[in-house]
Protein backbone atom coordinates (compact mmCIF):
# COMPACT_ATOMS: atom_id res chain seq x y z
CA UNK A 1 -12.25 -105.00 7.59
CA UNK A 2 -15.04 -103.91 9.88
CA UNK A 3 -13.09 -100.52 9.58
CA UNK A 4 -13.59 -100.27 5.97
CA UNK A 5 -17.21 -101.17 6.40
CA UNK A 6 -17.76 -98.14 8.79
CA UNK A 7 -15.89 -95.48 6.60
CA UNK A 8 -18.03 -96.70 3.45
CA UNK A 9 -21.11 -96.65 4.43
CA UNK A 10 -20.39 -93.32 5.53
CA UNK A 11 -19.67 -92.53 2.07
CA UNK A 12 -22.78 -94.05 0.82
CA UNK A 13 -24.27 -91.55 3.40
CA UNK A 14 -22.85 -88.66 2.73
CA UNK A 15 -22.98 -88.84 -1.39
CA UNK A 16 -26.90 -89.61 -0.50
CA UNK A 17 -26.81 -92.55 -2.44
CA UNK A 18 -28.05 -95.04 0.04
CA UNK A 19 -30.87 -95.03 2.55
CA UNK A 20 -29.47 -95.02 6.63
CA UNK A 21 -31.77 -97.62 7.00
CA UNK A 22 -30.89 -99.59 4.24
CA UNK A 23 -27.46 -100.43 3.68
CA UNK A 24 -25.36 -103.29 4.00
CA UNK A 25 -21.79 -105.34 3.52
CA UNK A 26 -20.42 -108.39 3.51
CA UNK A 27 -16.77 -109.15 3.30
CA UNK A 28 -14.60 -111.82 3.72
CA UNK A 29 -11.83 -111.68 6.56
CA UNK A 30 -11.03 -115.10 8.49
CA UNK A 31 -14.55 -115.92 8.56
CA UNK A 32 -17.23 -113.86 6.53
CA UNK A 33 -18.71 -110.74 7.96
CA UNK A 34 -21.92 -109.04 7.68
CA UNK A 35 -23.22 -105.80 8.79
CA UNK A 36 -25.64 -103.45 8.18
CA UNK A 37 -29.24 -103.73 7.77
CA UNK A 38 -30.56 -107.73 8.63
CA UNK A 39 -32.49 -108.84 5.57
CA UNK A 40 -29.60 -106.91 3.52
CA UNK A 41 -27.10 -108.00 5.68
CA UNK A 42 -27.94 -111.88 5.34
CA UNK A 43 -28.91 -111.12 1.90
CA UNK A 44 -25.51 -109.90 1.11
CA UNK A 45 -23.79 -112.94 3.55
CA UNK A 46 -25.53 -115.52 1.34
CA UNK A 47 -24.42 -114.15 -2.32
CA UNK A 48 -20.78 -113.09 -1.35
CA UNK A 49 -20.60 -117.25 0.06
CA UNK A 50 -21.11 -118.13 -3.37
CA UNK A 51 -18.72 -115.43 -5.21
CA UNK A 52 -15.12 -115.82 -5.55
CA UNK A 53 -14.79 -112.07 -4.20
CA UNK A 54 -13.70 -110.56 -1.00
CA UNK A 55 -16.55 -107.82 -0.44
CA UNK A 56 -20.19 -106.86 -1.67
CA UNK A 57 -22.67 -104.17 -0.93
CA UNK A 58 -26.12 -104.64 -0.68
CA UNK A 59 -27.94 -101.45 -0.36
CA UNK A 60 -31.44 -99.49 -0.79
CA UNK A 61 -30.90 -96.11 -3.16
CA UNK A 62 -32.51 -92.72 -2.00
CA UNK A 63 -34.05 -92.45 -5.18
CA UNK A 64 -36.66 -94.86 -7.41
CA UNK A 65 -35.30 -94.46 -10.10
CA UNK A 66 -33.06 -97.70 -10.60
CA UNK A 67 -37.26 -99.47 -10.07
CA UNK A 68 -38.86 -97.13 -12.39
CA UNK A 69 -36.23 -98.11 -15.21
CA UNK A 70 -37.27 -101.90 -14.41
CA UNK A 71 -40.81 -101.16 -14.61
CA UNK A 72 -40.54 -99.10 -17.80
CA UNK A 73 -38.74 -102.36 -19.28
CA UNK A 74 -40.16 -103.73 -21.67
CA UNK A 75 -41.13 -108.00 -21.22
CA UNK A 76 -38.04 -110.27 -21.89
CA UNK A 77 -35.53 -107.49 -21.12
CA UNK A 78 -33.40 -108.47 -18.30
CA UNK A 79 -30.70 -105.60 -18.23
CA UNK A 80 -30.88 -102.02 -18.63
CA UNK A 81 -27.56 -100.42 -20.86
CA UNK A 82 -27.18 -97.16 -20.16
CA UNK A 83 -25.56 -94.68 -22.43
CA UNK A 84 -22.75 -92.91 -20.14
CA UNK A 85 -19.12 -93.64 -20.93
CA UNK A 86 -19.01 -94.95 -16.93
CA UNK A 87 -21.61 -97.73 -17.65
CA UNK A 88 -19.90 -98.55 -21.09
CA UNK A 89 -16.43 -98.38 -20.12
CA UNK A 90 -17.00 -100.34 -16.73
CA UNK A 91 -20.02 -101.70 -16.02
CA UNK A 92 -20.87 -102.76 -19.54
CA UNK A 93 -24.97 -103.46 -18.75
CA UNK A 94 -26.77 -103.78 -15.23
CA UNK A 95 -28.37 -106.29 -15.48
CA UNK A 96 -32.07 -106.82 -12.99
CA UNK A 97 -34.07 -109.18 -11.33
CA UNK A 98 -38.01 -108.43 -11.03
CA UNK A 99 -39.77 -108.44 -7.94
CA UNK A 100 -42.12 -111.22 -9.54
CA UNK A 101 -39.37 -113.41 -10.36
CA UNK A 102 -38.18 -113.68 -6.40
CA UNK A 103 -38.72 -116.55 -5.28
CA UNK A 104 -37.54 -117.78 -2.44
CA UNK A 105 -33.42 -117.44 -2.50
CA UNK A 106 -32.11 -114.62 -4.35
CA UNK A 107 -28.51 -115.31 -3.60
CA UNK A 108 -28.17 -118.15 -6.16
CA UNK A 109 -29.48 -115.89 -9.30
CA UNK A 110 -27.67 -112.75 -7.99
CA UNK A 111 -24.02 -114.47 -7.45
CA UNK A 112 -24.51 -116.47 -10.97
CA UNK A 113 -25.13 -112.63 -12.67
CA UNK A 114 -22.58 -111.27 -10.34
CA UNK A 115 -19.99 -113.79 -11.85
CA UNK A 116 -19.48 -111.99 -14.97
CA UNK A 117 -21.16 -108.12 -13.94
CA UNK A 118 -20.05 -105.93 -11.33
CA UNK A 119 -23.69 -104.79 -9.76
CA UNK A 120 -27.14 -106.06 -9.99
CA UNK A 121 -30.72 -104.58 -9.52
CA UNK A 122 -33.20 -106.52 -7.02
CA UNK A 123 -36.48 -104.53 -7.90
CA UNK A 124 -38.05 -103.41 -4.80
CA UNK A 125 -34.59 -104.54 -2.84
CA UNK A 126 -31.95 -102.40 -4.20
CA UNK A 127 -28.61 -102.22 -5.62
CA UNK A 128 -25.98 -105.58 -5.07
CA UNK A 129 -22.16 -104.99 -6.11
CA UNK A 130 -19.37 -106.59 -5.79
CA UNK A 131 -15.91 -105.77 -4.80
CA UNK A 132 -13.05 -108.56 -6.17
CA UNK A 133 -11.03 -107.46 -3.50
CA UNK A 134 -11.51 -104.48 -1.39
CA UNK A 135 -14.28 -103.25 0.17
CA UNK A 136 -13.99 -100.25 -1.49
CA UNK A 137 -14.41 -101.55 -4.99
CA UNK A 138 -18.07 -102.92 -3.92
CA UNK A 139 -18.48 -99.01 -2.81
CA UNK A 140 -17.44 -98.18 -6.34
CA UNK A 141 -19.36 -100.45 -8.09
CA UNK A 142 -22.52 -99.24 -6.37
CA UNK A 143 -21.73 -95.49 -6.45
CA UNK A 144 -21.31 -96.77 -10.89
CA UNK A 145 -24.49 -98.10 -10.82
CA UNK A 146 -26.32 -95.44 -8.64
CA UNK A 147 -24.70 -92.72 -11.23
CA UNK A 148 -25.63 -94.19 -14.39
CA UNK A 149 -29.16 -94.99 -13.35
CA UNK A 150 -29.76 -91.47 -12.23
CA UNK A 151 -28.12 -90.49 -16.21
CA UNK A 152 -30.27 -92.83 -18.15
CA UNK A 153 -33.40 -92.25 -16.01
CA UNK A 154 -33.73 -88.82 -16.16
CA UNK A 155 -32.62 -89.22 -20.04
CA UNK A 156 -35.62 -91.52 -21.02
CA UNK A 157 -37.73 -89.49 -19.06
CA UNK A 158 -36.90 -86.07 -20.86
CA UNK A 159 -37.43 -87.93 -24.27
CA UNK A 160 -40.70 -90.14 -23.01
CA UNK A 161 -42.13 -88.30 -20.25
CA UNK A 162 -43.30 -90.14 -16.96
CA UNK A 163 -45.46 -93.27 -18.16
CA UNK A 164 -45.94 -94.66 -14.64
CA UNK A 165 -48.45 -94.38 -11.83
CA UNK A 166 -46.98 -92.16 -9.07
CA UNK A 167 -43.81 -91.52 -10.92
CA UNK A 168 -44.44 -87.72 -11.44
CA UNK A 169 -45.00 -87.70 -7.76
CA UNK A 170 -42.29 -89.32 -6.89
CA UNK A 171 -39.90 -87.04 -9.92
CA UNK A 172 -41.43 -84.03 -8.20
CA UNK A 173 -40.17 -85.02 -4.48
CA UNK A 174 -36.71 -85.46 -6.20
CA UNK A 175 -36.68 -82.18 -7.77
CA UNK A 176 -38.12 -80.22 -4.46
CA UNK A 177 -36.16 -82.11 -1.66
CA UNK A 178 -33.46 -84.71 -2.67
CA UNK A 179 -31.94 -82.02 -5.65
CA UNK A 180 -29.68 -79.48 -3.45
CA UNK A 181 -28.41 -75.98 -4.28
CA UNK A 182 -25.00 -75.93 -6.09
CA UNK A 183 -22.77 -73.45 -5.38
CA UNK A 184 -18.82 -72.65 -4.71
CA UNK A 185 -19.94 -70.39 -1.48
CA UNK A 186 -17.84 -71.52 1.91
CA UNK A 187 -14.80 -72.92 -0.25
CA UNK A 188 -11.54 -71.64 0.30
CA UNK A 189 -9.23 -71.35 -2.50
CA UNK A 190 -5.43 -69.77 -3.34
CA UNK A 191 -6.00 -66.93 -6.05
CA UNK A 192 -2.73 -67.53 -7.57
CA UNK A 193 -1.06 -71.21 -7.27
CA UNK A 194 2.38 -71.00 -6.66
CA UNK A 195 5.05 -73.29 -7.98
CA UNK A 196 5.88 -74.63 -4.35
CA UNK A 197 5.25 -78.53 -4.63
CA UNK A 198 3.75 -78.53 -1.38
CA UNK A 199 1.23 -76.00 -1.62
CA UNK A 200 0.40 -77.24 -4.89
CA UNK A 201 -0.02 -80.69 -3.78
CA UNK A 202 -2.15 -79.40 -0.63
CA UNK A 203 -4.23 -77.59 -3.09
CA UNK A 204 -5.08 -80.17 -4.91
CA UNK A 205 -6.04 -82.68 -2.19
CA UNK A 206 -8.56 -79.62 -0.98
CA UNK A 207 -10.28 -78.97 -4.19
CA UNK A 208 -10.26 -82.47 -5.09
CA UNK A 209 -12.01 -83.21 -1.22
CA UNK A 210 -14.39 -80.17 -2.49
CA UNK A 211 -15.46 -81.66 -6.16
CA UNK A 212 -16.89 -84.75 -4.38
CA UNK A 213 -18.05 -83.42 -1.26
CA UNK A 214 -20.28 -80.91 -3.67
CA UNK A 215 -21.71 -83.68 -5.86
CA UNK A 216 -19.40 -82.94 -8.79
CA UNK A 217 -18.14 -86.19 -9.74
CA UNK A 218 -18.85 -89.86 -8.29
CA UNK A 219 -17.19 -92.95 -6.58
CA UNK A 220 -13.67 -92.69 -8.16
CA UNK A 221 -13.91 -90.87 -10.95
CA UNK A 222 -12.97 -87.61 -12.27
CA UNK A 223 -9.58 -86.20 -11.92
CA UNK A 224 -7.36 -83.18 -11.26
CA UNK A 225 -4.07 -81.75 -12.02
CA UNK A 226 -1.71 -78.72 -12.09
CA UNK A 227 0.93 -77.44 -14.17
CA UNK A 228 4.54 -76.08 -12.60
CA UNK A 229 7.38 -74.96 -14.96
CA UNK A 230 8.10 -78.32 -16.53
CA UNK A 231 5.72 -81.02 -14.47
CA UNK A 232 2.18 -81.76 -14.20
CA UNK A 233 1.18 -83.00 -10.83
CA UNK A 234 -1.78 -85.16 -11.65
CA UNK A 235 -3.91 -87.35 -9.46
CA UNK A 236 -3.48 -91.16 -10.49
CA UNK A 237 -5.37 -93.61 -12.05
CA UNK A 238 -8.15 -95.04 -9.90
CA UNK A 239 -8.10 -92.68 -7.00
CA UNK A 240 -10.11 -90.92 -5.16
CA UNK A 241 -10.80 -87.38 -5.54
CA UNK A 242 -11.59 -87.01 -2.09
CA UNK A 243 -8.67 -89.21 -0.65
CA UNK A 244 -5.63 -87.63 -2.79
CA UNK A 245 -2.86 -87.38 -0.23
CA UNK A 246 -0.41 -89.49 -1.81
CA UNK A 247 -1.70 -90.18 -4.94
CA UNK A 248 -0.76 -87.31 -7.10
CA UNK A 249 2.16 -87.84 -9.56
CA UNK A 250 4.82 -85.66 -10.47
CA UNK A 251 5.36 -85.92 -14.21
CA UNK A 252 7.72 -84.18 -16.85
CA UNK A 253 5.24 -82.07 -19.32
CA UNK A 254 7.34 -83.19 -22.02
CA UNK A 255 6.77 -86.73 -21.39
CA UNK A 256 10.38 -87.51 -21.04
CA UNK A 257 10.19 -89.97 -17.91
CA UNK A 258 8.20 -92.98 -16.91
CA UNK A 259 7.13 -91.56 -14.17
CA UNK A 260 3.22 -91.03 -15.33
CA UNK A 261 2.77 -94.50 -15.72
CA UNK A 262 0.34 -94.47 -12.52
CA UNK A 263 -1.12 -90.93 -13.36
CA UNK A 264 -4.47 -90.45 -14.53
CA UNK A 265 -6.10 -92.13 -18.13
CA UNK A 266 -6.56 -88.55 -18.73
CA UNK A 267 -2.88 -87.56 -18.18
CA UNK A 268 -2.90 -87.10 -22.30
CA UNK A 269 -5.14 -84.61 -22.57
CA UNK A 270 -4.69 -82.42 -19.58
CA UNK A 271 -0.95 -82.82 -21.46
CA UNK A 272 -2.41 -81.04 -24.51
CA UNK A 273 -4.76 -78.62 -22.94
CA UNK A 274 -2.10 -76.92 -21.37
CA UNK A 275 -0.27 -76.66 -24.08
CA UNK A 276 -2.94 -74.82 -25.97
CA UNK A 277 -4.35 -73.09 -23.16
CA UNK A 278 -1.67 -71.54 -21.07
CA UNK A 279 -4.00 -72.85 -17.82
CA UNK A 280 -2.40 -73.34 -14.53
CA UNK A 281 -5.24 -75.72 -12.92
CA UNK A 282 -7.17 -78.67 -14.89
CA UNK A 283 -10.46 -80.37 -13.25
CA UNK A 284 -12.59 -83.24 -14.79
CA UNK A 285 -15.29 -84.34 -12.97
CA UNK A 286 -19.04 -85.97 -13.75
CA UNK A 287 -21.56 -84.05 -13.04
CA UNK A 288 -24.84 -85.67 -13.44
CA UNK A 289 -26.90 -83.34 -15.27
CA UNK A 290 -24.34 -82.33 -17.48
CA UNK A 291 -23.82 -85.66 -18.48
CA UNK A 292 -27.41 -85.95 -19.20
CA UNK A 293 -27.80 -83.09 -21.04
CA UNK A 294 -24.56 -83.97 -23.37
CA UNK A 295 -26.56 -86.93 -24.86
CA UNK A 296 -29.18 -84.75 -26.06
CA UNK A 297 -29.14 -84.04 -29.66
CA UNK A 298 -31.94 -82.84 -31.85
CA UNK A 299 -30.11 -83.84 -34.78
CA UNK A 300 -29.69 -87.78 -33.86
CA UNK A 301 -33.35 -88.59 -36.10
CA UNK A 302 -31.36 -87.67 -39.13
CA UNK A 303 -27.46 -88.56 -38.63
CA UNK A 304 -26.37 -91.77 -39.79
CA UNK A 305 -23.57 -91.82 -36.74
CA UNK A 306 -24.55 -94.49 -34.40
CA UNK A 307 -21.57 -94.36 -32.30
CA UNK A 308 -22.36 -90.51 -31.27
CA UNK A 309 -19.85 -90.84 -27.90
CA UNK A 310 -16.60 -91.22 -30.10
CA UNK A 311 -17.27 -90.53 -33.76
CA UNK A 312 -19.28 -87.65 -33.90
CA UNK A 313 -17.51 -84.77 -35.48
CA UNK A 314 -19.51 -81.66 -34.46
CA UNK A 315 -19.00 -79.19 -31.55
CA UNK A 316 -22.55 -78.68 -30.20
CA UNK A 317 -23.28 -75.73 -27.60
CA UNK A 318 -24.66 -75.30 -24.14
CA UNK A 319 -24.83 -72.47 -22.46
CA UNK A 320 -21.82 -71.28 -24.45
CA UNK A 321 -19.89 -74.51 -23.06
CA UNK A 322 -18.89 -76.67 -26.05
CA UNK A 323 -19.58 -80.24 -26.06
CA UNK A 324 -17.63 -82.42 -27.89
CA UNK A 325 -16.98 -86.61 -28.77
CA UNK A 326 -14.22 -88.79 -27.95
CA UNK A 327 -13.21 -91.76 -26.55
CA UNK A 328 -11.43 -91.31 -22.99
CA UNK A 329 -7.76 -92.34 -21.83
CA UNK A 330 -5.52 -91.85 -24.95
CA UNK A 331 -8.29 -91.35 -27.71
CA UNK A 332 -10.53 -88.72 -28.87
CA UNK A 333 -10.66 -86.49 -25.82
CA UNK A 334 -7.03 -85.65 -25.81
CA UNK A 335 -7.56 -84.25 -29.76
CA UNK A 336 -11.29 -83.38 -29.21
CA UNK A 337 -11.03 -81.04 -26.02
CA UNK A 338 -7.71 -78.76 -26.11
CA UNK A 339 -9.02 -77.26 -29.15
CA UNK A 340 -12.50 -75.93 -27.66
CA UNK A 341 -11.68 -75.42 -24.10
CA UNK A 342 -9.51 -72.01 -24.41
CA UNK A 343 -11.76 -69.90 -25.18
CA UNK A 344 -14.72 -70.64 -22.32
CA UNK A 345 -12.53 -72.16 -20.04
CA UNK A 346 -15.33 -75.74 -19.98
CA UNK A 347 -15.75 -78.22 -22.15
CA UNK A 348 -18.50 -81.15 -21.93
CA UNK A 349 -17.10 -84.39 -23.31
CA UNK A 350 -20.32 -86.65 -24.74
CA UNK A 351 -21.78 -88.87 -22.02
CA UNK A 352 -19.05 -88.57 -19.79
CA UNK A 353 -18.35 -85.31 -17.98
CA UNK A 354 -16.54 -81.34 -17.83
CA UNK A 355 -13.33 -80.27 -18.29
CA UNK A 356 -13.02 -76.76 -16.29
CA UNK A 357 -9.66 -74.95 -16.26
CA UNK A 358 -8.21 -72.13 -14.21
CA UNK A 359 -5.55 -69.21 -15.28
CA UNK A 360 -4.04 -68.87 -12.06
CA UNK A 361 -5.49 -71.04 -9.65
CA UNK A 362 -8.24 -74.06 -8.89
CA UNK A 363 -11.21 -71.09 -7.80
CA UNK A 364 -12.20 -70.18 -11.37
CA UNK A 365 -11.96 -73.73 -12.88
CA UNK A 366 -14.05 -74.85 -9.79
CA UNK A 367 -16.73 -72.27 -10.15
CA UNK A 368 -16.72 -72.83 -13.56
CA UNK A 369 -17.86 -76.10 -13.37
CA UNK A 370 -20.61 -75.54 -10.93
CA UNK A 371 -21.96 -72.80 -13.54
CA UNK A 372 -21.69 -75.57 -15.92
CA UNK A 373 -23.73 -78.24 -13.96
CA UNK A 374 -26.39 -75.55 -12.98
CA UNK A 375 -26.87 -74.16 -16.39
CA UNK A 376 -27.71 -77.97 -17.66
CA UNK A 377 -29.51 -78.36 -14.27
CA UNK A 378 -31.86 -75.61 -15.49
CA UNK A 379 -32.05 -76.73 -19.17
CA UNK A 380 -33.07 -80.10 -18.17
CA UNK A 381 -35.84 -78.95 -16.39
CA UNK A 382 -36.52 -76.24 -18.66
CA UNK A 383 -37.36 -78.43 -21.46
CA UNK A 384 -38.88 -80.98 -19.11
CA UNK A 385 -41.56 -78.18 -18.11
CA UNK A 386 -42.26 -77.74 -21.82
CA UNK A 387 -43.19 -81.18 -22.48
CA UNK A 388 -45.36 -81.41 -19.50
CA UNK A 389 -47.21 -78.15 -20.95
C-alpha cells in the first residue's frame, strides 16, 4: 500500500497537479495509513475513518484556480458543475466547502459529501478524493477534479474576465511560468508501423507513455489504438495511457469476436474512422485548452439547443480542425467524428477532447495533436488579450 502511495504522488508531481509540499494519502491496509504532508495527512486519516472506502487523497493544487471558482460563487451555491464531458460523465458536480464555514472538524462534512461525490473542494485547503478501492482511483479522482477546474476556470474567465483582487496577478504567473512549451521535439517514433504485433504493441505503450508525459490527456483518460490487416489493437477501458503494457486488446475489425469487451468506450468509433479514413494509428486524448476552446460558441445567445455537447448538429472550425457534438462510448462520436476527421487528420469532439490520426504511423497523429492544442492555446489567449484591451 505504502508502495502505491509513493508511485502516486509521484504522479501528482510530475503532471504538476499538486504542490511537493502539499500532498497527502490515506489508505486502509490492516490498520489505516497516512502519509504525506501532517495537517493533510491527519486531515485525510480522519475523513477516510468515516468513509466506507479503501483510499483518499488530500492534496494542495499548483494552481488557484479550484479557490477563485469558490470565490466567484455566488451566496447559497455549494458546488461548482463544470461543463466538460469528464465532470458530467464522472464526477457529476464538485461540490465545496468555504473557508468561513470551517469550523473546527472538517472530516465530518467532507466524508458526509464524499458519500455520494467522488472529490471535494476545502477552500484555502485543497482538493479531497476518494478512491472505493485502490489508491489509484483517489489519484484519478483528483487528477478529474484538477482537469475540469482548470476547463471551467479558464472558460468563465474568457467570457467574464478576472473579477477578483489579485486574480490577474495570479492568471499572469500561470501563463508566464506554470504554462510550458508544447512540442513533439525529443520523441522517437517508427515512420511506418509494421503489422508485427509486437512492435505494434511496443509502439503503442511508447506514444501512449508520451501523450501523458507531454500534458496531452489526464489521469486515465484518453485512448489509443492501431489498425493491422483485420484487428485493431486498442488500449482498454479504464487504463492508463502511460501504463499500457498489458492492457491493449486485440480485436477483429469486423466485430466478429467478443474479444473487445474490455477495449476502450471508444472502440466504436476508432471502428468507423478507419473505415472511412484508411488511417493506420488513432489517438484521443484531452487536452486542456482544446477542450476549453470547444465550448466556445458565438452562436449559443441565439440557438435554442441547450444540450450543445450531444445534440448540436453543426461542424464549427478551429484552426481548420473541425469540432463536432456527440455523446462518448457508443453514441454520437462514433457517427459525429469519422465523417470530419479524413480530411485534416483532427477532430475536436465538444467539451471532451481530439481525435488525431496517422497514415502510416503514431508521429503525424502525435504532432498533430500538439498543433491542435497550441493553436487553441494561442486562440484562448488571443481573444483573452482582446477583452483585456
Amino acid at each position: 500500500m505504502r508502495d502505491q502511495i509513493t508511485k502516486y504522488t509521484g504522479k501528482l508531481l510530475a503532471d504538476r497537479s499538486a504542490c511537493a509540499d502539499g500532498i497527502a494519502f490515506a489508505a486502509q491496509d490492516d490498520a489505516l495509513i497516512t502519509a504525506g504532508a501532517p495537517e493533510l495527512a491527519a486531515l485525510a486519516g480522519a475523513t477516510l475513518s468515516r468513509l466506507n472506502s479503501l483510499a483518499l487523497v488530500a492534496a494542495r493544487p499548483t494552481l488557484p484556480f479550484a479557490d477563485f471558482l469558490i470565490a466567484r460563487a455566488g451566496q447559497g451555491e455549494e458546488c461548482i458543475v463544470p461543463q466538460d464531458t469528464e465532470t458530467r460523465t464522472f464526477l457529476h458536480d464538485i461540490p465545496f466547502l468555504r473557508r468561513k464555514d470551517l469550523s473546527g472538524d472538517a472530516a465530518p462534512i467532507l466524508a458526509k459529501l464524499l458519500g455520494n461525490r467522488k472529490g471535494v473542494i476545502v477552500e484555502g485547503v485543497g482538493i479531497v478524493a476518494v478512491g472505493a478501492i485502490t489508491v489509484e482511483q483517489a489519484f484519478i479522482n483528483y487528477s478529474s477534479v484538477f482537469h475540469s477546474t482548470f476547463v471551467k476556470y479558464l472558460q468563465d474567465v474568457l467570457v467574464e474576465g478576472f473579477r477578483l483582487p489579485g486574480e490577474e496577478e495570479a492568471f499572469g504567473c500561470f501563463r508566464r511560468e506554470w504554462l510550458k512549451p508544447l512540442s513533439a521535439s525529443g520523441l522517437d517514433f517508427i515512420g511506418a508501423l509494421s503489422l508485427e504485433k509486437d512492435e505494434i504493441l511496443a509502439e503503442i505503450e511508447r506514444v501512449g507513455r508520451y501523450t501523458v508525459e507531454r500534458g496531452l490527456v489526464d489521469s486515465f483518460f484518453g485512448n489509443i489504438s492501431a489498425v493491422a490487416g483485420e484487428r485493431i489493437y486498442i488500449s482498454q477501458t479504464a487504463a492508463s495511457l502511460d501504463e499500457l503494457k498489458g492492457c491493449i486488446d486485440p480485436v477483429p475489425a469486423d466485430n466478429s469476436s467478443t474479444t473487445g469487451i474490455t477495449a476502450s468506450s471508444e472502440l466504436l468509433a476508432h471502428r468507423k474512422i478507419y473505415e472511412q479514413t484508411g488511417a493506420r494509428v488513432i489517438l484521443h486524448g484531452h487536452p486542456k485548452f482544446s477542450v476549453v476552446m470547444s465550448m466556445l460558441c458565438d452562436k449559443k445567445k441565439d440557438c435554442a439547443i441547450k444540450d450543445c455537447w450531444k445534440d448540436c448538429p453543426h461542424v464549427r472550425d478551429l484552426g481548420g480542425t473541425p469540432v463536432v457534438a456527440g455523446e462518448i462510448g457508443a453514441g454520437g462520436l462514433a457517427k459525429r467524428v469519422p465523417p470530419v476527421i479524413g480530411a485534416s487528420g483532427s477532430a475536436i469532439v465538444y467539451g471532451h477532447g481530439v481525435f488525431t490520426l496517422g497514415r502510416a504511423g503514431f508521429g503525424e497523429a502525435f504532432r498533430a495533436m500538439v498543433d491542435v492544442e497550441n493553436f487553441c492555446r494561442e486562440e484562448y489567449f488571443r481573444q483573452l488579450d482582446i477583452t483585456k484591451a
